[in-house]
Structure formats: C-alpha cells, structure tokens
Protein backbone atom coordinates (compact mmCIF):
# COMPACT_ATOMS: atom_id res chain seq x y z
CA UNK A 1 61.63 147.61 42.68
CA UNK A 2 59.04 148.79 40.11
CA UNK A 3 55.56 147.69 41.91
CA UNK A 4 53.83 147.56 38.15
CA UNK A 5 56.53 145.46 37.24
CA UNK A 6 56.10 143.20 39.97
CA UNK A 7 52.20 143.40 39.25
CA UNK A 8 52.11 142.28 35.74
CA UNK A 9 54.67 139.34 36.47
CA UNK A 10 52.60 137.98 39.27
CA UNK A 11 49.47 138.40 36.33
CA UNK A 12 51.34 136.48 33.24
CA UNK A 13 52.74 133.32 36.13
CA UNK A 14 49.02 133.41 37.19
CA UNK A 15 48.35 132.67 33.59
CA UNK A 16 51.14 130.38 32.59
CA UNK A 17 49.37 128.31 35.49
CA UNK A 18 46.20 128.24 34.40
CA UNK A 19 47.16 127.56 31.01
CA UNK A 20 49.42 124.56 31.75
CA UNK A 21 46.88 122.99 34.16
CA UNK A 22 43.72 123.28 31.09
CA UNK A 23 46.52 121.50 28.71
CA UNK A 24 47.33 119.08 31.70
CA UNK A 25 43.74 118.76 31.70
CA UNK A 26 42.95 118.19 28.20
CA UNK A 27 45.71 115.52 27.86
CA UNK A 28 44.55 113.40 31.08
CA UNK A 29 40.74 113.86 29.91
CA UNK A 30 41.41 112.17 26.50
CA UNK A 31 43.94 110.06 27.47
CA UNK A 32 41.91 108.06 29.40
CA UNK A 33 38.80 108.06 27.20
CA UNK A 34 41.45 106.70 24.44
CA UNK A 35 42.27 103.76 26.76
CA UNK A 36 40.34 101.02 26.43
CA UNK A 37 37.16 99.81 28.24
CA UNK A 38 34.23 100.82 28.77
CA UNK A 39 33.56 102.11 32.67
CA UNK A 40 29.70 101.17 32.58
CA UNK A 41 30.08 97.64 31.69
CA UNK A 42 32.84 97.35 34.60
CA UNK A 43 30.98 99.02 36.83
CA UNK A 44 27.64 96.66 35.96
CA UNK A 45 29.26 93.37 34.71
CA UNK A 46 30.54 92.22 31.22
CA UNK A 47 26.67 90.59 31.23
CA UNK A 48 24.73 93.64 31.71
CA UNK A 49 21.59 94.21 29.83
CA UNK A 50 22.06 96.88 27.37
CA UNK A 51 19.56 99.08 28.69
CA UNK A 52 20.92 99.13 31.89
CA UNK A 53 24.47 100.41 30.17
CA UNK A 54 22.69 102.82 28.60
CA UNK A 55 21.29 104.08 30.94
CA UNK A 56 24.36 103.71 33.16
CA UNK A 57 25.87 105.82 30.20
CA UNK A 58 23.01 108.93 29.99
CA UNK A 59 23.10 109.40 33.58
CA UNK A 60 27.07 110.20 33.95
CA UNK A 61 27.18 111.70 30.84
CA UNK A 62 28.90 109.06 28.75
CA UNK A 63 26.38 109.23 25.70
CA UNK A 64 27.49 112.79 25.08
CA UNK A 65 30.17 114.17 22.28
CA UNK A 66 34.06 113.44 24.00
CA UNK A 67 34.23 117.57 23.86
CA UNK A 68 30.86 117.97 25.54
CA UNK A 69 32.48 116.18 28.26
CA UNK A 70 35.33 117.71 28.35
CA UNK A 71 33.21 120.93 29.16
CA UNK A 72 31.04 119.56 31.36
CA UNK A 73 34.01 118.07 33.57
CA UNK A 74 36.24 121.26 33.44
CA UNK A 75 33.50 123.80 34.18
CA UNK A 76 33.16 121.15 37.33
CA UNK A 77 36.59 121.19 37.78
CA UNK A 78 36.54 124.71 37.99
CA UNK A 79 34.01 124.91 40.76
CA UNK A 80 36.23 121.85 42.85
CA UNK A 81 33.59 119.55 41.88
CA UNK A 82 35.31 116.32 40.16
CA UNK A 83 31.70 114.52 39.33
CA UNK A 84 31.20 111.13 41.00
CA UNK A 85 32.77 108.23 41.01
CA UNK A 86 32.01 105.84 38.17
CA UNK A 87 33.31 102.60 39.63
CA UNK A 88 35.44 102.39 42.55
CA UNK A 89 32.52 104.02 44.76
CA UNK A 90 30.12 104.94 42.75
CA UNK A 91 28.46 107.56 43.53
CA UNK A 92 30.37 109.02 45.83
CA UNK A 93 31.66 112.51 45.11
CA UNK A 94 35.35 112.40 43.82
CA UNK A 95 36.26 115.59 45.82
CA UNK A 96 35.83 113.55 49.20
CA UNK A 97 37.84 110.47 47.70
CA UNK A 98 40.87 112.94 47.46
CA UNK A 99 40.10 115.12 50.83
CA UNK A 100 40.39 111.46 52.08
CA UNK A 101 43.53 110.15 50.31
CA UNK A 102 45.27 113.47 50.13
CA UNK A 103 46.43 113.80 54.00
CA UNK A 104 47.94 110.72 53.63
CA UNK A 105 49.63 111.29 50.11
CA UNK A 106 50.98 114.35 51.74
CA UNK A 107 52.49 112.53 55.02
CA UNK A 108 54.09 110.18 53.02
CA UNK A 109 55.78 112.78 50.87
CA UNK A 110 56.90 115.43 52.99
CA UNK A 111 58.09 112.39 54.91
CA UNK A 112 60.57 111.35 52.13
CA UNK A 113 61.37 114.92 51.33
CA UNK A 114 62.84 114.96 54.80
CA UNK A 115 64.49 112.19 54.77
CA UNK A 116 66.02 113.48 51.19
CA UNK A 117 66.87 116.85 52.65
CA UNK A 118 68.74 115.54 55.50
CA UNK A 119 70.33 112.89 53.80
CA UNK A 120 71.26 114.92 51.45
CA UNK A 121 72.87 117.89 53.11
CA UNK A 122 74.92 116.01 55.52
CA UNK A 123 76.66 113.80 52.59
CA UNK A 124 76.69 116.52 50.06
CA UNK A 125 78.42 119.04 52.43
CA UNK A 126 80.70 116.68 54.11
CA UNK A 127 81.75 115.23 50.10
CA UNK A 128 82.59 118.84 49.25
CA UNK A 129 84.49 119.55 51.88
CA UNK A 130 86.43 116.48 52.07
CA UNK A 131 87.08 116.40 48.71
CA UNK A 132 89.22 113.77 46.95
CA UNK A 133 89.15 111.61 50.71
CA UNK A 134 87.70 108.30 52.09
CA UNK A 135 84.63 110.27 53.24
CA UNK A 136 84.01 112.29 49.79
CA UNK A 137 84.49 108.71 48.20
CA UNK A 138 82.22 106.94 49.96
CA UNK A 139 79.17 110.02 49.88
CA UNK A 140 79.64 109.95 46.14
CA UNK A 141 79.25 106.23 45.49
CA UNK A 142 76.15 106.18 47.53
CA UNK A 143 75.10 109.16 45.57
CA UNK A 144 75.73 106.86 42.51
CA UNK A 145 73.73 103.95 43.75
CA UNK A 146 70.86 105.75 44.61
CA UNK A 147 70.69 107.29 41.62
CA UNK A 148 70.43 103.94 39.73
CA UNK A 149 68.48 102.19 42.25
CA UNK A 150 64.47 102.28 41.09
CA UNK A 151 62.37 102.87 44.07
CA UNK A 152 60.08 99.97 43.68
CA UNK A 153 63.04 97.55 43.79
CA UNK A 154 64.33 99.23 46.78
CA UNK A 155 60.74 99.38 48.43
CA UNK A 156 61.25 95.13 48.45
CA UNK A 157 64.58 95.31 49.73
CA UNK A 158 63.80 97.52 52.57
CA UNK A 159 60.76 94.57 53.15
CA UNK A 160 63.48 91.92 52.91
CA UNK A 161 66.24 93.25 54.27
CA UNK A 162 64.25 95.95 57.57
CA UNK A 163 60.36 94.67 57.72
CA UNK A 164 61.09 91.31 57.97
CA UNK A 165 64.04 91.55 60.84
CA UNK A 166 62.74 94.21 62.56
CA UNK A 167 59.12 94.14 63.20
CA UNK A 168 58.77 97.51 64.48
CA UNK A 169 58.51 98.45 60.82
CA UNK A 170 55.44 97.28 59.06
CA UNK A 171 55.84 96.04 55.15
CA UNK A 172 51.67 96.80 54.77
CA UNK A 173 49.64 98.93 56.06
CA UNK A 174 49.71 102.54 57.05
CA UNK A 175 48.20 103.89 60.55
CA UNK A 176 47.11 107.86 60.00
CA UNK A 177 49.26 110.37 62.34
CA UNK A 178 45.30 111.92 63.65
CA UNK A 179 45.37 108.36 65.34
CA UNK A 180 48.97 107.85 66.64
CA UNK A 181 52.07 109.96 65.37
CA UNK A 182 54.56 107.25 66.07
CA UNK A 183 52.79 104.95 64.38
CA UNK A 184 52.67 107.16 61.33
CA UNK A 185 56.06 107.55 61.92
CA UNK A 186 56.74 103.90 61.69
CA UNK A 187 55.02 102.55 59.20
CA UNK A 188 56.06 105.14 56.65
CA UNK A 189 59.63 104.88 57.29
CA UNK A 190 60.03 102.16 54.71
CA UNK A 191 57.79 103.53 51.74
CA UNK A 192 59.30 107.32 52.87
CA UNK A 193 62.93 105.62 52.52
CA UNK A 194 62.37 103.98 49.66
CA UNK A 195 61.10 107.44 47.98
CA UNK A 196 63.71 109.16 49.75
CA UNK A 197 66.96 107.41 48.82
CA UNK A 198 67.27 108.21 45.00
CA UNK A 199 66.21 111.73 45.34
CA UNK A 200 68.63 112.13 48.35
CA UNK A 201 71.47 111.00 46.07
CA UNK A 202 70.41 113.57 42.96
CA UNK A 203 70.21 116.42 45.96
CA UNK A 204 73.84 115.35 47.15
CA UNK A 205 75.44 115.22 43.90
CA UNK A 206 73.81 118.45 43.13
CA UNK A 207 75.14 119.93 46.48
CA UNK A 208 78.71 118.68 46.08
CA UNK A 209 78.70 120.19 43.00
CA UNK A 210 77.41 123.65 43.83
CA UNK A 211 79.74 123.91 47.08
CA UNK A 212 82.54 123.21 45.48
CA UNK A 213 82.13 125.60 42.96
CA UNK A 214 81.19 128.68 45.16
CA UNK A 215 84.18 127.68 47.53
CA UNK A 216 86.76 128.74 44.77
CA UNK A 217 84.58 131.75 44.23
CA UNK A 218 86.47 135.44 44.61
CA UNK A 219 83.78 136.89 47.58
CA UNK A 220 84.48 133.95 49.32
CA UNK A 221 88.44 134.44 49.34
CA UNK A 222 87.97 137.97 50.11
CA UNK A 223 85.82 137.47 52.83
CA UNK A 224 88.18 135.17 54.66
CA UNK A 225 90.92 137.61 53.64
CA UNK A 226 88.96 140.01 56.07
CA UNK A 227 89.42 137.93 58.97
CA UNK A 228 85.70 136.46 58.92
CA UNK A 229 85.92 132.54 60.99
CA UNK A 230 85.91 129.44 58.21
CA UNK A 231 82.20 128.93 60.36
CA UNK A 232 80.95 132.46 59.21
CA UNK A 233 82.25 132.03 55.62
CA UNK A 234 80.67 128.86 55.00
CA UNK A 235 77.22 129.58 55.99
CA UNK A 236 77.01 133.26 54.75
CA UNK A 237 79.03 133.37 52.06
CA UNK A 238 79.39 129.31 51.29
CA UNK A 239 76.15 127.34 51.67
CA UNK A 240 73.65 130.42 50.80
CA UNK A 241 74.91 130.86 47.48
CA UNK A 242 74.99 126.82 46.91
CA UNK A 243 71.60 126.32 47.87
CA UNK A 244 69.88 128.19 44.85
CA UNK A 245 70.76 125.32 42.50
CA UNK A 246 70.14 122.75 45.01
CA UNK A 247 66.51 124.23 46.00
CA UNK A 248 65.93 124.15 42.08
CA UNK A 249 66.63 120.48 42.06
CA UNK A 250 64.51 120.16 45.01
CA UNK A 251 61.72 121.43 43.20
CA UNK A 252 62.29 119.81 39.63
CA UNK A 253 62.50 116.39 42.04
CA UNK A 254 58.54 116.83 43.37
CA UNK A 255 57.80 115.10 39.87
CA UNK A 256 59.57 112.42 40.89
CA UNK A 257 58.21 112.21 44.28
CA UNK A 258 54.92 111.89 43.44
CA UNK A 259 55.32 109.72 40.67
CA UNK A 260 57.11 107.46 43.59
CA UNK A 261 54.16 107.77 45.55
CA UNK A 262 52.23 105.83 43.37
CA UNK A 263 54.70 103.01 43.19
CA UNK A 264 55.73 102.70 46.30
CA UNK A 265 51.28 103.29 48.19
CA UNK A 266 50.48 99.97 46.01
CA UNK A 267 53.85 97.97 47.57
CA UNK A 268 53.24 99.16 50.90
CA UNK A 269 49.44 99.00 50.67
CA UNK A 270 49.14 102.85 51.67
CA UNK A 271 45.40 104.25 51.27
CA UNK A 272 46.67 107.22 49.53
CA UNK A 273 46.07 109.28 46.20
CA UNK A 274 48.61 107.28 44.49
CA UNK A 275 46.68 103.69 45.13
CA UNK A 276 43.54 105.68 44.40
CA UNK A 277 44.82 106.69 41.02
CA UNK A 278 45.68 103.27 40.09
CA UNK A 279 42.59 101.77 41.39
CA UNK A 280 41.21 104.06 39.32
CA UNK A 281 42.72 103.40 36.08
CA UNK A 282 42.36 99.76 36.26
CA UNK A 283 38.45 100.21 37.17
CA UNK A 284 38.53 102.98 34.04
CA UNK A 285 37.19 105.62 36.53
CA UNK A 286 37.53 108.37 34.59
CA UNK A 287 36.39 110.81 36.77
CA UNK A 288 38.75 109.76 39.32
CA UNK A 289 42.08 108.97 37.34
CA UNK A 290 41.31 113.01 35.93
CA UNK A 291 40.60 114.58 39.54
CA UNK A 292 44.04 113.09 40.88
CA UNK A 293 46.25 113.70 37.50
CA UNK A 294 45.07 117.64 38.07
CA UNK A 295 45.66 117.68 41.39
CA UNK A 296 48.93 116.37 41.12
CA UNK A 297 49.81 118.87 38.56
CA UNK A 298 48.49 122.02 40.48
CA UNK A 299 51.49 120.16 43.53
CA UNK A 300 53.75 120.82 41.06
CA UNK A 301 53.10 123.68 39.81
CA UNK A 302 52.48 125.48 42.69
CA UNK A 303 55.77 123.98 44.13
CA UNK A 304 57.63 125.57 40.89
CA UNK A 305 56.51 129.04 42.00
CA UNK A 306 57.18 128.46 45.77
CA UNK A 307 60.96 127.57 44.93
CA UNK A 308 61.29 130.40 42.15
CA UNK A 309 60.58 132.77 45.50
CA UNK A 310 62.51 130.77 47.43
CA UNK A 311 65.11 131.32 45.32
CA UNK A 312 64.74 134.82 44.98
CA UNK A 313 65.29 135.33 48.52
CA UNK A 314 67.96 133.16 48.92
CA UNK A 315 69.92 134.97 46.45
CA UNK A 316 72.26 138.01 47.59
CA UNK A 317 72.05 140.14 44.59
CA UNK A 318 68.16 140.60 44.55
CA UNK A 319 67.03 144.12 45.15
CA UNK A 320 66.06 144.96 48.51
C-alpha cells in the first residue's frame, strides 16, 4: 500500500478532528453563555453587592467581549487547562474535577458496553441462526423492547424491581474499583444495565441482520462445498464478515452511551462526569459544562477512528 497515501490520510483525519472538536467547541462555548443566568450572582447570592459581582466578573474574565472569551478559553483548552471553576468549587482547577470524575465515567461505561457486547452477541447469533423459531422469536422481541425502553425509566425499574429485593445491589451510591473491585462491580450493575439494555438490543438487531445476510453469501457456500466444518465456516467465513457493520454500530452507539451516562449518574447518584456536567449547568459553570462537552466529544471522536481501523482489519479484502 502506497505509504504517501497512507501519510496524507492519517494528515486530513488529524484535521477533520481538530476541526470538528473547535466547532464542538464553539457551539458548547456560546450555548451556554446564551442560557440564562448569570454565574457570579449564583456563585455570590442573588443579594450581592454590585461591586463584589463585578469584581467576581473581572477576575474570571466575564467583563470581556463573548469572542475574547472564547479565545482566552480555547487557547486554555489547548494547553489542557479548562480555567477554574466558577461555582461548583470555585476555584478549583476544572482539569482535576474531570481527572476526578473521569475514572468513574469510564467504569461505568465500559461496564455497560460489556454488558451490551455480550448480550448482544449471544441473542443476535443464536436469532440468526435459529431463524423463524421460538428462540429467534423471543431474541427479537427483546431486541424490540429494549429498543423502546428509555434508560431512565428502566434505571427505576431495575430500583423497583432488583435494588429493592436484592440488597446486594445498591440503588445510590457508587464505591470506586481502587477501593474494592466487587464493590464496583456491584453497585454499577444496575446503572451499567440500565445503559446496557437498549444498546444491547440495537447491537442484536444489527447482528441478526448482518449474519443472516453473509450466511446466504456465495464464499460461504463454497467454502462448505470444500469440506470446511459448519464451526470453521461460521467463525472465518460467517461472523468476521458480520462484525464490520456491527462494530460500526458499536461505535455510532458511544453517543448514546454517554449521553446515558448522564441520565442514569444523577438516578443512581454516581460521582461521575455526567453528574458533574449537570451540576454544572444548573450552577451555570461555564467553565465546567465546556471542559466536559469537549471531552466527551474528543470520546467520540477518537472512538470513530478506533472502529474505522478496527474495521479495516476486520475486513478480508484489505491489502496486506
């Protein structure tokens, strides 16, 4: 494969990246300073005296032009420094609000992408290949419930219905895997199945679909033509070819998952980047609302070009 070819691909995604992440940028940055509110007089009261606000105001910046700001915070940005906090903790750097919140952001998901995964590939394979019976029936119907079931609701039902029978699994709370593993284990089972369940059922669907479709493909009759076991056929020939729209999904779905993260950390009471963010829109922390928003793009964007390799390795006819 041409080498300068490769080169000057790898240069224009570098910057489709950091293109999308300065628009991301500019649309967080005056999205929030079009909300309304005003973060000094929440931070000091709705009584302050107006020389404490503006002086509040001069010393983060506040009195400046919206596009001085704007330059100020992305030249920051730039450097990984997010400013400080304006009201949830103010004065604490925003970069050590997220290296806090992050880890446990990051359990959480990779918890319910799991869960998804496995879910996922055991009803989606055994739906294909039990097509038309009681078992493809009943993987397909789930894969239709999940799909219309919001995650919030479900996070209550799993309180209901799990939390409340079964105290082994906590309905608040979260205890970090650097202090015990089970416990991490346990009380994010709920808010990792609750993320988990709809994007489990759009990964099945998605599998069913895609095995079923390479099954009645001509390689795969010739290779059991040549004598190759229905085992070897289904995982070489099969499953390889039906994962490249399935790891696609995957990756479209991280917009989801994070976007359940935030739902589900203020049900379950999860000190993550998700309650953060929301804690920080309600207090009109700019700084902090901004620093998350980018930092969940980058997740997603940098997930997008991990599953576009991914996918060029998974498929057959790439060149060697």
């Amino acid at each position: 494969m041409d080498v300068r070819a490769l080169t000057q691909g790898g240069v224009r995604r570098a910057l489709v990246l950091a293109a999308t992440l300065i628009a991301g940028a500019l649309a967080v940055f005056f999205a929030m300073k079009a909300a309304p509110g005003d973060p000094a007089l929440t931070a000091l009261g709705e009584n302050a005296r107006p020389d404490l606000v503006a002086a509040f105001r001069h010393a983060h910046h506040l009195d400046l032009p919206v596009s001085a700001q704007f330059a100020l915070w992305i030249g920051g940005a730039a450097r990984g420094d997010f400013g400080q906090s304006l009201t949830l903790a103010g004065g604490v750097p925003v970069a050590s609000l997220i290296a806090t919140r992050l880890p446990v952001t990051a359990f959480i998901g990779a918890y319910a992408l799991v869960l998804a995964v496995a879910l996922s590939l055991v009803i989606g394979t055994v739906s294909a290949l039990q097509r038309g019976r009681l078992a493809d029936t009943i993987g397909t119907s789930f894969a239709v419930l999940g799909v219309s079931m919001p995650d919030f609701w479900l996070g209550y039902v799993l309180i209901f219905f799990l939390a409340l029978n079964f105290p082994v699994f906590p309905s608040y709370g979260f205890v970090s895997p650097t202090a015990s593993l089970r416990g991490a284990l346990l009380s994010g089972f709920l808010p990792a199945l609750a993320i988990a369940a709809p994007m489990a059922a759009v990964f099945a669907r998605t599998l069913r679909a895609a095995l079923l479709e390479v099954l009645h493909r001509e390689y795969v009759t010739v290779a059991r033509s040549l004598g190759f076991g229905p085992r070897f056929v289904f995982f070489h020939y099969v499953m390889r070819n039906a994962l490249i729209p399935y790891v696609t999904v995957l990756g479209l779905q991280v917009r989801y998952l994070l976007g359940g993260v935030v739902v589900i950390e203020r049900i379950f009471g999860i000190p993550g980047m998700g309650s953060l963010m929301v804690d920080g829109a309600f207090g009109r922390d700019y700084p902090v609302v901004q620093a998350c928003a980018l930092t969940f793009l980058a997740i997603v964007l940098l997930t997008n070009l991990l599953v576009d390799a991914l996918c060029a390795r998974l498929d057959p006819r790439r060149a060697a």
